[in-house]
PDB file of N, CA and C in Angstrom:
ATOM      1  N   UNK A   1      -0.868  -7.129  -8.414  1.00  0.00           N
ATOM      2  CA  UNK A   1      -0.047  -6.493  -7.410  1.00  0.00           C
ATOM      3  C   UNK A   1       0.059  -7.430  -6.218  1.00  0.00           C
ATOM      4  N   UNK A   2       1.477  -7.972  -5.686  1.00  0.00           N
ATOM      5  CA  UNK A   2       1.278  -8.775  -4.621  1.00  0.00           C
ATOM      6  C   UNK A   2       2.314  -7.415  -3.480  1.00  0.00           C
ATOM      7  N   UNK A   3       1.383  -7.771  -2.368  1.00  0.00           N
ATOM      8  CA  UNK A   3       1.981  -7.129  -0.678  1.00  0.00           C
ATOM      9  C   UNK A   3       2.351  -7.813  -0.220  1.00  0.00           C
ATOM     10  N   UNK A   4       3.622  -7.428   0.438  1.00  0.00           N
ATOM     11  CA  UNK A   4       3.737  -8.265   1.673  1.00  0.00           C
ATOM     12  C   UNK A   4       4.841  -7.772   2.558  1.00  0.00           C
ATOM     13  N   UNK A   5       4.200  -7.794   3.955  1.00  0.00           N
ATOM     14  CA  UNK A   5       4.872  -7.155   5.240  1.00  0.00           C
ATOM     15  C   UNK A   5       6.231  -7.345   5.418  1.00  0.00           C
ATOM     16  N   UNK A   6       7.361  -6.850   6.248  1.00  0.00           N
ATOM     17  CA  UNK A   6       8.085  -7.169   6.042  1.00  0.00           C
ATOM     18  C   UNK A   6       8.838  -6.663   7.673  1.00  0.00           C
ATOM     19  N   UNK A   7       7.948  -7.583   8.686  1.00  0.00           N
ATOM     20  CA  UNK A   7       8.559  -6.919   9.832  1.00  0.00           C
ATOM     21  C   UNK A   7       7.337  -5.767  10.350  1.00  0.00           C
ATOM     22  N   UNK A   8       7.431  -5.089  11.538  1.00  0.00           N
ATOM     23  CA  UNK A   8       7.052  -4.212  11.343  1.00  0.00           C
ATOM     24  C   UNK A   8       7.103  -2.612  10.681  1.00  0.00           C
ATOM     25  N   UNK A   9       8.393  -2.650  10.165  1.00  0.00           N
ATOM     26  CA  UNK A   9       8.609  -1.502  10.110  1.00  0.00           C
ATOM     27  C   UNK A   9       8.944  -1.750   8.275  1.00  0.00           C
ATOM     28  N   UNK A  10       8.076  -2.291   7.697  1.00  0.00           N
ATOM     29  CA  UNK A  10       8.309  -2.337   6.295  1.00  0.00           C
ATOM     30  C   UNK A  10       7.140  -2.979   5.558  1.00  0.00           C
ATOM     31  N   UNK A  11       7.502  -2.715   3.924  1.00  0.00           N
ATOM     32  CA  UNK A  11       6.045  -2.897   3.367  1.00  0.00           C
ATOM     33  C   UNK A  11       6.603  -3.449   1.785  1.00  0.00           C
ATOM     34  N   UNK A  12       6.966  -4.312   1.213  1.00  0.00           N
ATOM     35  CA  UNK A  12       7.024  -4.639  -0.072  1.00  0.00           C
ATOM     36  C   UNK A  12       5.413  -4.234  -0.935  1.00  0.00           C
ATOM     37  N   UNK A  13       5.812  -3.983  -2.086  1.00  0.00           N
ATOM     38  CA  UNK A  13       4.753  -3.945  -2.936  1.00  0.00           C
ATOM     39  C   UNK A  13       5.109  -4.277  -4.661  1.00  0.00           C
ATOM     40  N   UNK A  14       5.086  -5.103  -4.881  1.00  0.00           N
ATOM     41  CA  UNK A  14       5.268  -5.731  -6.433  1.00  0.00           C
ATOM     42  C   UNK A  14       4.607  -4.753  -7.083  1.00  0.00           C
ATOM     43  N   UNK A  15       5.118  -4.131  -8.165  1.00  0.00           N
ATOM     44  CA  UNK A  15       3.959  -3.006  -8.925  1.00  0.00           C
ATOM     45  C   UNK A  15       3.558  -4.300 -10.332  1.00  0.00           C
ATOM     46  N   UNK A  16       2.491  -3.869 -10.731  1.00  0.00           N
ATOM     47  CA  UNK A  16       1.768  -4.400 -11.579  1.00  0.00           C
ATOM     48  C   UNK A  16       2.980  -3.779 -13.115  1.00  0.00           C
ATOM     49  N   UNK A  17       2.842  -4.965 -14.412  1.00  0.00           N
ATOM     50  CA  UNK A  17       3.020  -4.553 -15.613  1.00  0.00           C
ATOM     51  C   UNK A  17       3.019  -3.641 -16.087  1.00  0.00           C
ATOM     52  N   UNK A  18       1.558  -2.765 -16.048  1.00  0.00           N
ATOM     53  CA  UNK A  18       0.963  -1.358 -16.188  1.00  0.00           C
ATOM     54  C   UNK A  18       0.262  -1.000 -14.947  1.00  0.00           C
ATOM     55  N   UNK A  19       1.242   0.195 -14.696  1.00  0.00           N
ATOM     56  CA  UNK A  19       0.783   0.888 -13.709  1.00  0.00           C
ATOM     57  C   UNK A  19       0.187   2.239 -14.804  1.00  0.00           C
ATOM     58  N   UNK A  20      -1.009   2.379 -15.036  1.00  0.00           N
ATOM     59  CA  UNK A  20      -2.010   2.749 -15.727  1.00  0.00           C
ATOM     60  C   UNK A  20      -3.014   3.632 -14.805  1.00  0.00           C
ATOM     61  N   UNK A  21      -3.388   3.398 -13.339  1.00  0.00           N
ATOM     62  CA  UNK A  21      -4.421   3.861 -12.450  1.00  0.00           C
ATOM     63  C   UNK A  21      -3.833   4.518 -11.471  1.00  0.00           C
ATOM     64  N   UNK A  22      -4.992   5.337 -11.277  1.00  0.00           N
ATOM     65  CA  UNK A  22      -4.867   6.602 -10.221  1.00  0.00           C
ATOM     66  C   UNK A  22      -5.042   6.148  -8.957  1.00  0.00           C
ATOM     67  N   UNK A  23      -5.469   5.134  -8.894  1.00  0.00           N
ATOM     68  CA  UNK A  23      -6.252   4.615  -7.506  1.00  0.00           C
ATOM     69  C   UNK A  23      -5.049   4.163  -6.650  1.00  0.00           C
ATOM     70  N   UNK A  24      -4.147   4.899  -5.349  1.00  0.00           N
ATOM     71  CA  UNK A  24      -3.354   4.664  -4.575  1.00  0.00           C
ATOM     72  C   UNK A  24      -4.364   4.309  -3.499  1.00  0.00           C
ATOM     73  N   UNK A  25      -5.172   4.026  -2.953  1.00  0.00           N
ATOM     74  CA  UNK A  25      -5.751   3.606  -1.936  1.00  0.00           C
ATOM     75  C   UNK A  25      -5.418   2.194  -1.486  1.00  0.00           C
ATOM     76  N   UNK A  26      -5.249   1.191  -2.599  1.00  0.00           N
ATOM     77  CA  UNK A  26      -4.808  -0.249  -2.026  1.00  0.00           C
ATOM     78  C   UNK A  26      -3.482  -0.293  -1.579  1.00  0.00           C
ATOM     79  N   UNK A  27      -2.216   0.932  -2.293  1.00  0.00           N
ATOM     80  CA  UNK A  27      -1.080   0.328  -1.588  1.00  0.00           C
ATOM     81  C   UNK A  27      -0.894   0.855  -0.217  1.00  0.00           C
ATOM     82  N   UNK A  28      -1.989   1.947   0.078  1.00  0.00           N
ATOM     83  CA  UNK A  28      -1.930   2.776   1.208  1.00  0.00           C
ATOM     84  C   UNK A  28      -3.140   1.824   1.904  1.00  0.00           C
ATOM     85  N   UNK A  29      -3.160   1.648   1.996  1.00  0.00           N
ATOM     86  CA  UNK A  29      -4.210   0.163   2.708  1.00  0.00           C
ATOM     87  C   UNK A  29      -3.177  -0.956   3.297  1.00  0.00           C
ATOM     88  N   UNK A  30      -2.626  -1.263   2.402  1.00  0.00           N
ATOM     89  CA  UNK A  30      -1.899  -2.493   2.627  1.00  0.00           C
ATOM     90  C   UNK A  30      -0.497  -2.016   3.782  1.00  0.00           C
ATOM     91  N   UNK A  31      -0.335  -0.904   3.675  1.00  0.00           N
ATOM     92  CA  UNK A  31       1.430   0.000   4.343  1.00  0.00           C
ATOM     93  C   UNK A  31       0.620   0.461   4.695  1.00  0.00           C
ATOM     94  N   UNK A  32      -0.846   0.177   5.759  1.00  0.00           N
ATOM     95  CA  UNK A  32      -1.001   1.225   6.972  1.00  0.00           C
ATOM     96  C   UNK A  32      -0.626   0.883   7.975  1.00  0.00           C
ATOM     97  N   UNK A  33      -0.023   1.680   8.729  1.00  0.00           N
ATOM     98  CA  UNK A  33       0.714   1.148   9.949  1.00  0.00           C
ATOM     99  C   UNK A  33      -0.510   1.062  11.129  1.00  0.00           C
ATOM    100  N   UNK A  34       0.565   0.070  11.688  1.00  0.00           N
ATOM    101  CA  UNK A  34      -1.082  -0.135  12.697  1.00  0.00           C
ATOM    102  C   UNK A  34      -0.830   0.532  13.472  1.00  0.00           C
ATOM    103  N   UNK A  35       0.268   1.422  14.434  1.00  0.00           N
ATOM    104  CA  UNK A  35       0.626   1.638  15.350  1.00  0.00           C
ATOM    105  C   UNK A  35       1.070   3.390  14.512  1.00  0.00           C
ATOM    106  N   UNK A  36       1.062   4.767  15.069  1.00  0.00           N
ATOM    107  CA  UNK A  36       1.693   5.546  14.545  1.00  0.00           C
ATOM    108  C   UNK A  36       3.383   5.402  14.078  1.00  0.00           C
ATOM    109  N   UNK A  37       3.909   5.383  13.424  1.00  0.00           N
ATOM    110  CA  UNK A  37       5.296   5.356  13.658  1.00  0.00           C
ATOM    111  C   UNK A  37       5.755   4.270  13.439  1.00  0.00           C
ATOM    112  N   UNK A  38       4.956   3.073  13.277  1.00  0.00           N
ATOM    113  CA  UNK A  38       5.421   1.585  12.799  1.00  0.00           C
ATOM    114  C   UNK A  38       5.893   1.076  11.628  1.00  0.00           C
ATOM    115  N   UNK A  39       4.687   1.036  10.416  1.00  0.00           N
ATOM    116  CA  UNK A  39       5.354   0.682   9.388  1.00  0.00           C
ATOM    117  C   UNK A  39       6.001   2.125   8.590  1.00  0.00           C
ATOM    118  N   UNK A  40       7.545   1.953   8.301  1.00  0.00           N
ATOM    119  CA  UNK A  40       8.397   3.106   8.314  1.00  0.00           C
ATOM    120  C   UNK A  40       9.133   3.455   6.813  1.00  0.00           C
ATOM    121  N   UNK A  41       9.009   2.168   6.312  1.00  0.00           N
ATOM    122  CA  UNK A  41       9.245   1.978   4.846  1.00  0.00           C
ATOM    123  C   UNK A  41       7.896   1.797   3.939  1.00  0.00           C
ATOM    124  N   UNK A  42       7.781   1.929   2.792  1.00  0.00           N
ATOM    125  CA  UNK A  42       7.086   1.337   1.595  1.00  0.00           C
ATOM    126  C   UNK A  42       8.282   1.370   0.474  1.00  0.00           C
ATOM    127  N   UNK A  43       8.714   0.046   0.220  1.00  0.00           N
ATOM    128  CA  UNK A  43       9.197  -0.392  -0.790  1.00  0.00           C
ATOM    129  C   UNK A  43       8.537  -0.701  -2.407  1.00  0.00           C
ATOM    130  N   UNK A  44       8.524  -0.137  -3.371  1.00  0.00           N
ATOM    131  CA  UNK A  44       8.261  -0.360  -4.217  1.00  0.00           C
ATOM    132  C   UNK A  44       8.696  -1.658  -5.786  1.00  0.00           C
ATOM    133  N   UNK A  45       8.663  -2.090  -6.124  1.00  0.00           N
ATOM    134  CA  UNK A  45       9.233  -2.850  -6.125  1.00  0.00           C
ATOM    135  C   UNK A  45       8.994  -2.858  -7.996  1.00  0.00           C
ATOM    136  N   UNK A  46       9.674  -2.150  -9.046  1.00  0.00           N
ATOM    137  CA  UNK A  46       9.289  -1.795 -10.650  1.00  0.00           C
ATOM    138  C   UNK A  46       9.530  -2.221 -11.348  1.00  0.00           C
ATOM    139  N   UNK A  47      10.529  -3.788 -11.153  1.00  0.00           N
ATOM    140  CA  UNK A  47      11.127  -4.626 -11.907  1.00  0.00           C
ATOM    141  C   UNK A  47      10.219  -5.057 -13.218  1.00  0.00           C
ATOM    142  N   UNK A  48       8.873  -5.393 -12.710  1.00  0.00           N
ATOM    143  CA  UNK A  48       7.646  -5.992 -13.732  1.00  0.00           C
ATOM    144  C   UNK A  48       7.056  -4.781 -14.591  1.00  0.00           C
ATOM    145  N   UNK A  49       7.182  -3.789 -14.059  1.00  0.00           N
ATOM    146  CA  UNK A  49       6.379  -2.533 -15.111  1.00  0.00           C
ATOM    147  C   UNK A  49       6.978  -2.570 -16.495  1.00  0.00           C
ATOM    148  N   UNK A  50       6.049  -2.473 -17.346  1.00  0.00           N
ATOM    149  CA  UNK A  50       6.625  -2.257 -18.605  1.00  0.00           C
ATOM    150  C   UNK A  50       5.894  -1.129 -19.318  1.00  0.00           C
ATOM    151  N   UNK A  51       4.963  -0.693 -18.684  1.00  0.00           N
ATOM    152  CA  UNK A  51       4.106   0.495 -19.311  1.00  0.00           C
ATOM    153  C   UNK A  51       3.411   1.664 -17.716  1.00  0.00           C
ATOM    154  N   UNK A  52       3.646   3.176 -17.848  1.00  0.00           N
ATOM    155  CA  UNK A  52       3.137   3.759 -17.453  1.00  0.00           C
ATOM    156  C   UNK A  52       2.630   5.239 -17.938  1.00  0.00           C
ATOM    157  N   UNK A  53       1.383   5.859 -17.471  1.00  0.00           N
ATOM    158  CA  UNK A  53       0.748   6.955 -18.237  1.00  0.00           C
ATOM    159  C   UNK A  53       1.027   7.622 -16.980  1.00  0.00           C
ATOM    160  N   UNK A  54       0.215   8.603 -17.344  1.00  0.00           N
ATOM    161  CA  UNK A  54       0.512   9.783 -16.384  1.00  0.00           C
ATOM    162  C   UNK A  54      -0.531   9.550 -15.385  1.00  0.00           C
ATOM    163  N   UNK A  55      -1.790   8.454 -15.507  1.00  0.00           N
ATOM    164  CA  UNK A  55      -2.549   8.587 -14.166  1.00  0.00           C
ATOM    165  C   UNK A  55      -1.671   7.510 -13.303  1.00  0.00           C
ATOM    166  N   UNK A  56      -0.614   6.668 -13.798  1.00  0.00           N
ATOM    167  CA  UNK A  56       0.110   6.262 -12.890  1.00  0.00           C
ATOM    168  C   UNK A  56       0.806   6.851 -12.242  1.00  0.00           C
ATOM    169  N   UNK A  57       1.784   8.017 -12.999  1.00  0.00           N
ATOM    170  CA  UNK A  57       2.405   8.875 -12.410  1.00  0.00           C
ATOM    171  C   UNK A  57       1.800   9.860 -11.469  1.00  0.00           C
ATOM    172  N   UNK A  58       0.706   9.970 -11.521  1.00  0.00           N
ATOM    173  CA  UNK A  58      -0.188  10.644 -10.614  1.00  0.00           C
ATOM    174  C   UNK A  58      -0.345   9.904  -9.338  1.00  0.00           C
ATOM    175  N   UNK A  59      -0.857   8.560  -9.776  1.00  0.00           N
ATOM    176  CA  UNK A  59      -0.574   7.315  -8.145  1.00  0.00           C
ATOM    177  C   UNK A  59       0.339   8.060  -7.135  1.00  0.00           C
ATOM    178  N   UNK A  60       1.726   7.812  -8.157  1.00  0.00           N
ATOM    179  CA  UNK A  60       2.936   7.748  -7.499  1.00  0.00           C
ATOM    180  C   UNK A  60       2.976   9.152  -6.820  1.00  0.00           C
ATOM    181  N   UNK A  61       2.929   9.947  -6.912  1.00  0.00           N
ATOM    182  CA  UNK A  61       2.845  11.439  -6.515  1.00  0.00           C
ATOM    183  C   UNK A  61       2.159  11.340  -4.983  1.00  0.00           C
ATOM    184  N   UNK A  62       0.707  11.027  -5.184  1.00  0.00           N
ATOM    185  CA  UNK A  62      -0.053  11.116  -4.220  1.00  0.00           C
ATOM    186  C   UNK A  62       0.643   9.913  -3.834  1.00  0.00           C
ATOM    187  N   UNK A  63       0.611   8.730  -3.722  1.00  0.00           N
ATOM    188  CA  UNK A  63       1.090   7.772  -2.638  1.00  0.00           C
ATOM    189  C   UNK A  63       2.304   8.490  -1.908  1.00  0.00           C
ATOM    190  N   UNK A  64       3.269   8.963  -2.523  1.00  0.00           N
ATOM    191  CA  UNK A  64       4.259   9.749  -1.771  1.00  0.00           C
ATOM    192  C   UNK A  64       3.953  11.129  -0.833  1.00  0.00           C
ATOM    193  N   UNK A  65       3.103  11.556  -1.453  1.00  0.00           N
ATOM    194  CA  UNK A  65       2.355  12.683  -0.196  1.00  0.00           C
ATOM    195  C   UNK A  65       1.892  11.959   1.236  1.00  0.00           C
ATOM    196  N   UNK A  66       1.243  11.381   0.691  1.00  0.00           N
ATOM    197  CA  UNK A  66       0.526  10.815   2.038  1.00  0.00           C
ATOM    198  C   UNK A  66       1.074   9.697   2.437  1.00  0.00           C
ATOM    199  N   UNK A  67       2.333   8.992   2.030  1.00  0.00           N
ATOM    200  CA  UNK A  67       3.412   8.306   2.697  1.00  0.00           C
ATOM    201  C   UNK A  67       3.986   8.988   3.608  1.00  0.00           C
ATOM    202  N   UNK A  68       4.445  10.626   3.504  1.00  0.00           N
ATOM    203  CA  UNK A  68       5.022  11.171   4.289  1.00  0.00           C
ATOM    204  C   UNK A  68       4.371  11.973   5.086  1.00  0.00           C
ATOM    205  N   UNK A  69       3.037  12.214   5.106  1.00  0.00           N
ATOM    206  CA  UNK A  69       2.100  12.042   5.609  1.00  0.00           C
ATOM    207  C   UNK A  69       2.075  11.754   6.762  1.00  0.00           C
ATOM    208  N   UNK A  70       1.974  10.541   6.826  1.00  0.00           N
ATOM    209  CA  UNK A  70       2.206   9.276   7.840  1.00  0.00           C
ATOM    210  C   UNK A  70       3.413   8.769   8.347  1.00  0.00           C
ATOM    211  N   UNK A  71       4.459   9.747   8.247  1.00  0.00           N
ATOM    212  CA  UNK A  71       6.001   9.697   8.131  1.00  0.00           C
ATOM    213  C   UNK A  71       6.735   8.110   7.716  1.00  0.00           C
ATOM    214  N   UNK A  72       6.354   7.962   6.855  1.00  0.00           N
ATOM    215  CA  UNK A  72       6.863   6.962   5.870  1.00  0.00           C
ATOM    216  C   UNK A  72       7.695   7.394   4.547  1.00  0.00           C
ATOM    217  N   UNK A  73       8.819   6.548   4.712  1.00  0.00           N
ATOM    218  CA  UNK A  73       9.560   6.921   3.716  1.00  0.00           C
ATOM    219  C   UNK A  73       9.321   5.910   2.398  1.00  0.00           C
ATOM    220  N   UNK A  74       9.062   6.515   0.842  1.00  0.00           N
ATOM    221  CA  UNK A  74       8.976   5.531   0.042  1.00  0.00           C
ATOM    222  C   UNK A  74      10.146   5.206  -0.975  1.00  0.00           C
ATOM    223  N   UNK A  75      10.375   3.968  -1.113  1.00  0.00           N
ATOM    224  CA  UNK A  75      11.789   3.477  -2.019  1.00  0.00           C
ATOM    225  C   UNK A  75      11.215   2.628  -3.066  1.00  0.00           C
ATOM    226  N   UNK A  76      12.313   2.926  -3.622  1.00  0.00           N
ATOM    227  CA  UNK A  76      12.068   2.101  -5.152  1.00  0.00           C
ATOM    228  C   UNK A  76      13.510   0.847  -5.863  1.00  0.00           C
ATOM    229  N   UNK A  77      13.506  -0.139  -6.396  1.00  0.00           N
ATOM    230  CA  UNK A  77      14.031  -0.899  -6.686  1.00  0.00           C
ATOM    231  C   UNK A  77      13.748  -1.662  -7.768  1.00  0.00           C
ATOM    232  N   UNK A  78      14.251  -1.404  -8.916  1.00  0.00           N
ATOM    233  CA  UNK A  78      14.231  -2.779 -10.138  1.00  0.00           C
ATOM    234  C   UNK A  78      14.005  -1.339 -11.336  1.00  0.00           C
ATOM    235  N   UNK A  79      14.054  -0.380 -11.121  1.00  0.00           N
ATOM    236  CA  UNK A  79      13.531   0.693 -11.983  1.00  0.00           C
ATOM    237  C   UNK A  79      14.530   0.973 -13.381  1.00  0.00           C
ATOM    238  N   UNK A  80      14.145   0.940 -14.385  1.00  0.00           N
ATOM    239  CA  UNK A  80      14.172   0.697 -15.755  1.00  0.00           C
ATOM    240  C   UNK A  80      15.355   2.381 -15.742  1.00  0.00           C
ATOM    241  N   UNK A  81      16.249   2.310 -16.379  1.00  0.00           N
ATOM    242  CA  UNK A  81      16.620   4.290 -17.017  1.00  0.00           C
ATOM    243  C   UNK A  81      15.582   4.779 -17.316  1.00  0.00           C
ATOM    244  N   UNK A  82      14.819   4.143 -18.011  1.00  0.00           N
ATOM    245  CA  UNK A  82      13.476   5.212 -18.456  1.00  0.00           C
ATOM    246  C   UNK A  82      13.060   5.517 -17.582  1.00  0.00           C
ATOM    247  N   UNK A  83      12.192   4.569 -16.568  1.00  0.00           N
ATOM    248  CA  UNK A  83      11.092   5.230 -15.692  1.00  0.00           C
ATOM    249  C   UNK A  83      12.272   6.346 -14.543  1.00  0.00           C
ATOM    250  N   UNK A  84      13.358   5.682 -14.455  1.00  0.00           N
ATOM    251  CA  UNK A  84      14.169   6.566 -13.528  1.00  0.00           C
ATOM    252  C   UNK A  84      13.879   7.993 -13.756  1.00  0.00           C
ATOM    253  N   UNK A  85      14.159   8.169 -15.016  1.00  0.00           N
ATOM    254  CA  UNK A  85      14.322   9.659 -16.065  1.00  0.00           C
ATOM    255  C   UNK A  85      12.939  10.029 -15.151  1.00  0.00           C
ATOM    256  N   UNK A  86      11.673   9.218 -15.651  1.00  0.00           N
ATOM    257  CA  UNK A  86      10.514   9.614 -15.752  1.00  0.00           C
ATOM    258  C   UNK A  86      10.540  10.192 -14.072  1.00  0.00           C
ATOM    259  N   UNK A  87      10.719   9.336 -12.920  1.00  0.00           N
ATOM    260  CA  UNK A  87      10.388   9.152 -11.223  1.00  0.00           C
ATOM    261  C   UNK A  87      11.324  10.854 -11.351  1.00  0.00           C
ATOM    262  N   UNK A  88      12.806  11.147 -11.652  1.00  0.00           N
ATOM    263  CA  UNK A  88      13.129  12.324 -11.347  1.00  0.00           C
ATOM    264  C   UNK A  88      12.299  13.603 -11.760  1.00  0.00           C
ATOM    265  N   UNK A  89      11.874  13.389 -13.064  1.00  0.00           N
ATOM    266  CA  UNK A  89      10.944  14.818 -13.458  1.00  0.00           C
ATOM    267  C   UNK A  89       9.690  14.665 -12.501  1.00  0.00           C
ATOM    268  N   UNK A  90       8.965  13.999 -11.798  1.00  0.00           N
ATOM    269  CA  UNK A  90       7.852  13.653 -11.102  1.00  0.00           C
ATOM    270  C   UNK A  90       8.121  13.882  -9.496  1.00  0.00           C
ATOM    271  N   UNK A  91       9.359  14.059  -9.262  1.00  0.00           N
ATOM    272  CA  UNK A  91       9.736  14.168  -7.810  1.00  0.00           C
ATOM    273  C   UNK A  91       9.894  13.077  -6.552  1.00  0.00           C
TER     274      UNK A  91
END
């Protein structure tokens, strides 16, 4: 997974091949804003995924709770029809 800032008010995140894990804590680590109200985006970035289970889909869930949370909006880009299908039934 590579991060990288993008300004203050933004957050790239390369998703890994298999997004396989539950563990959202590193991309919410990396898109913490330092300031309330600063970093305003998390970009996702799904071009490289080629495999996901449902504890990924679980990631994604919770990273989006507590993106907005923190009033951050999260986006997505490079996303396959499949996973699309998949991101709409998941919310």
């Amino acid at each position: 997974m590579n991060t990288e800032r993008l300004g203050d008010t933004a957050c790239l995140i390369e998703l890994p091949l298999e997004l396989t894990n539950l563990d959202e804590g590193p991309f919410l680590e990396v898109c913490a804003p330092d300031l309330p109200g600063k970093t305003r985006y998390m970009i996702l970035d799904f071009s490289a995924v080629q495999k996901m289970n449902g504890l990924g889909a679980s990631m994604l869930v919770k990273l989006n709770v507590r993106s907005r949370k923190r009033g951050q909006r999260l986006l997505a880009f490079g996303v396959s029809a499949h996973y699309r299908d998949v991101l709409n039934v998941i919310g």
